[in-house]
Protein backbone atom coordinates (compact mmCIF):
# COMPACT_ATOMS: atom_id res chain seq x y z
CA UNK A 1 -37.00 -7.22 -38.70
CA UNK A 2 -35.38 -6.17 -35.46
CA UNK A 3 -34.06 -9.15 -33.38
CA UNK A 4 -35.75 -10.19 -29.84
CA UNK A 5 -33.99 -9.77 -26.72
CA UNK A 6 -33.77 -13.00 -25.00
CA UNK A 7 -34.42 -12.06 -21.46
CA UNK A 8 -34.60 -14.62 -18.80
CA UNK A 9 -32.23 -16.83 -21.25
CA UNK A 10 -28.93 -17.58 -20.37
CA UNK A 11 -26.44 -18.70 -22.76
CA UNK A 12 -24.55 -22.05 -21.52
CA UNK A 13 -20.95 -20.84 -22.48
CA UNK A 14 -21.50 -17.46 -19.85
CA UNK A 15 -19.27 -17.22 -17.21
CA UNK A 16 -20.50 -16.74 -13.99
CA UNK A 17 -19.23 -13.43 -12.23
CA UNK A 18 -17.42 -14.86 -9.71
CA UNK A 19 -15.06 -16.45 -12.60
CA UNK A 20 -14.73 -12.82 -14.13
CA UNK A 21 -13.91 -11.33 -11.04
CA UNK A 22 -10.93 -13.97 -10.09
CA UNK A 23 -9.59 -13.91 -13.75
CA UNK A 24 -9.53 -10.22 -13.45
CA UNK A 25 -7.42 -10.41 -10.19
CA UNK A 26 -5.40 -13.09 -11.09
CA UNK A 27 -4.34 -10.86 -14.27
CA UNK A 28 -4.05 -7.66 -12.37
CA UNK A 29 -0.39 -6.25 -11.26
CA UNK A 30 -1.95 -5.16 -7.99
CA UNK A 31 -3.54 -8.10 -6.88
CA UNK A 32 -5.77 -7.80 -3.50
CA UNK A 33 -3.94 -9.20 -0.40
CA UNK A 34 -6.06 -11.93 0.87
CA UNK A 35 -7.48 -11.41 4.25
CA UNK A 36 -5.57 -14.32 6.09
CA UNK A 37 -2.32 -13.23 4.58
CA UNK A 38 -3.07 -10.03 6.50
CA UNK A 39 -4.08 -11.56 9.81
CA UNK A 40 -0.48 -13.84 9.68
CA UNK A 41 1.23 -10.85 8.87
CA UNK A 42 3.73 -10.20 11.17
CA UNK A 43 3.03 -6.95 13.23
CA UNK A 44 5.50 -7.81 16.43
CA UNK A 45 8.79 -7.94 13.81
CA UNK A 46 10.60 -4.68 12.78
CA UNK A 47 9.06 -2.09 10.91
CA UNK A 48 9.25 -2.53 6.94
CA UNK A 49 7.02 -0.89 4.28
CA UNK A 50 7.82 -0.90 0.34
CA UNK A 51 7.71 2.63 -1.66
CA UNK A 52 4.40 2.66 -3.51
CA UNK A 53 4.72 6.40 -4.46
CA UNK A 54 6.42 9.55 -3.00
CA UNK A 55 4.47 12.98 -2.52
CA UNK A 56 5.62 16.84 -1.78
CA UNK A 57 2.74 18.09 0.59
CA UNK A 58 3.70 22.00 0.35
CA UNK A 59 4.29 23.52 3.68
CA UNK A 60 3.87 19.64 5.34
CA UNK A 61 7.10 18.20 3.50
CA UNK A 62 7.29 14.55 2.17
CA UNK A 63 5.09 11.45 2.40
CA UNK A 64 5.47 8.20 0.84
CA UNK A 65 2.81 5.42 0.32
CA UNK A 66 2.53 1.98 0.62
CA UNK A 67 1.51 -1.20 2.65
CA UNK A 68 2.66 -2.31 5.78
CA UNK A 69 4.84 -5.43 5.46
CA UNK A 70 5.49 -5.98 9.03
CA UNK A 71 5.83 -4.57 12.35
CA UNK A 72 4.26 -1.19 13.62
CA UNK A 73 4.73 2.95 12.88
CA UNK A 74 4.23 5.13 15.63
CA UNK A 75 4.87 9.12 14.91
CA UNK A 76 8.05 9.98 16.27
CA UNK A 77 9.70 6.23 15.57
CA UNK A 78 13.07 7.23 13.43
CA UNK A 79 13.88 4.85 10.17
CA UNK A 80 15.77 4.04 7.49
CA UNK A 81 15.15 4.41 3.73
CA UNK A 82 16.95 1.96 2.59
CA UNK A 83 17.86 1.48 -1.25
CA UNK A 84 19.74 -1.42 -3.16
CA UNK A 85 20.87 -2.84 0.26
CA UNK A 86 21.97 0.00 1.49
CA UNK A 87 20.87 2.90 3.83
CA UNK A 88 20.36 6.12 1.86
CA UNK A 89 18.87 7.91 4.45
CA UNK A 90 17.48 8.45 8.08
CA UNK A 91 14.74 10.42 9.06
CA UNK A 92 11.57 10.94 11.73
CA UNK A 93 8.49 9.87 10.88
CA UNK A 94 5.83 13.21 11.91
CA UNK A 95 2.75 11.80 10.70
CA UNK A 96 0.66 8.50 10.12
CA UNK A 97 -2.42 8.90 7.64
CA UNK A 98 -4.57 6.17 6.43
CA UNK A 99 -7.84 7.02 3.94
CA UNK A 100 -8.14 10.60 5.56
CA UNK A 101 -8.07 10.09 9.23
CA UNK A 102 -4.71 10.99 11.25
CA UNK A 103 -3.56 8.31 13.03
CA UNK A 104 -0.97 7.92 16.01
CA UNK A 105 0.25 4.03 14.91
CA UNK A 106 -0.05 1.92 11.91
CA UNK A 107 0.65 -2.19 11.74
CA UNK A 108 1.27 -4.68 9.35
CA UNK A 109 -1.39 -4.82 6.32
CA UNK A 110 -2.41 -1.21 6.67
CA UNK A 111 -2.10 1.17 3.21
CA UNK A 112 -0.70 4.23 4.77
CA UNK A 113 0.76 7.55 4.08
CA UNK A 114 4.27 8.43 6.20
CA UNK A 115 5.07 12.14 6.67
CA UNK A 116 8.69 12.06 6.56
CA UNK A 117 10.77 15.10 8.31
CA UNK A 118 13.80 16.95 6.21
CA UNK A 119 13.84 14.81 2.54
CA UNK A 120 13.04 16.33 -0.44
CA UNK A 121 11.31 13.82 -2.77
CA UNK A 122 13.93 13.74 -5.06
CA UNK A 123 15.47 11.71 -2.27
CA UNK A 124 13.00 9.36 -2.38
CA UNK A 125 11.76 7.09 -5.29
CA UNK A 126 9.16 4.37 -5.41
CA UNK A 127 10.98 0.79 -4.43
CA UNK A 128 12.41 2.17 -1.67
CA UNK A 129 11.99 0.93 1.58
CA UNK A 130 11.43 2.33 4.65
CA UNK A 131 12.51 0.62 7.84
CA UNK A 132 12.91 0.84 11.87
C-alpha cells in the first residue's frame, strides 16, 4: 500500500523558512552586508576596497573586484595597491563598472569592478587592497 501525502499537515519540529534562511547566512563565508552597516559606511573617508578577484579584459587591461569599504572612486583618481603593509604599486583607475552599467563614481558599499591602467594581473592577487 502506497503511503498518503499529508498535505495541509505540518509537522511541529519544521523550521520555519526564515530560520533556514538565517542559519544558512550565518554559516556562509560570504555573509550579506546588512543594510545599516552600508548606510554608516563611511563614504567621506579615503578610498579603500579589498581584492575580491583580479581579471585580464583583453585589449581593456586589468580589473579587480570587490566592495567598497569606504570613501569614493571616480575614473581618473590614482591609487595604491597596497600589499602586506606596503605599497606594491600605483596606478590610474580608467573605468568604474558595477552589474553592467559604466559608471563615472562609486562609494562605500558598492560591489564594483576597477579598470586599472598598466598592471598585468600577475601583479595583482586577491587580498590586495586598493587605496587613494
Amino acid at each position: 500500500m502506497m503511503g498518503l501525502w499529508p498535505f495541509g499537515k505540518k509537522k511541529v519540529d519544521d523550521m520555519s523558512v526564515e530560520t533556514l534562511l538565517d542559519q544558512a547566512n550565518t554559516a556562509s563565508p560570504t555573509r550579506p552586508v546588512p543594510a545599516a552597516a552600508v548606510a554608516a559606511a563611511d563614504t567621506q573617508g579615503t578610498f579603500r576596497m579589498p581584492v575580491e578577484d583580479v581579471f585580464s579584459i583583453q585589449n581593456r587591461g586589468t580589473v579587480v573586484t570587490g566592495r567598497i569599504e569606504s570613501g569614493t572612486v571616480r575614473v581618473g583618481m590614482q591609487v595604491d595597491v597596497v600589499r602586506a603593509g606596503g605599497v606594491a604599486a600605483t596606478t590610474t583607475v580608467t573605468g568604474v563598472e558595477m552589474f553592467r552599467k559604466v559608471l563615472d563614481t562609486a562609494t562605500a558599499g558598492d560591489n564594483v569592478g576597477l579598470l586599472l591602467k598598466g598592471l598585468s594581473r600577475e601583479q595583482l592577487q586577491q587580498g590586495d587592497v586598493i587605496q587613494g
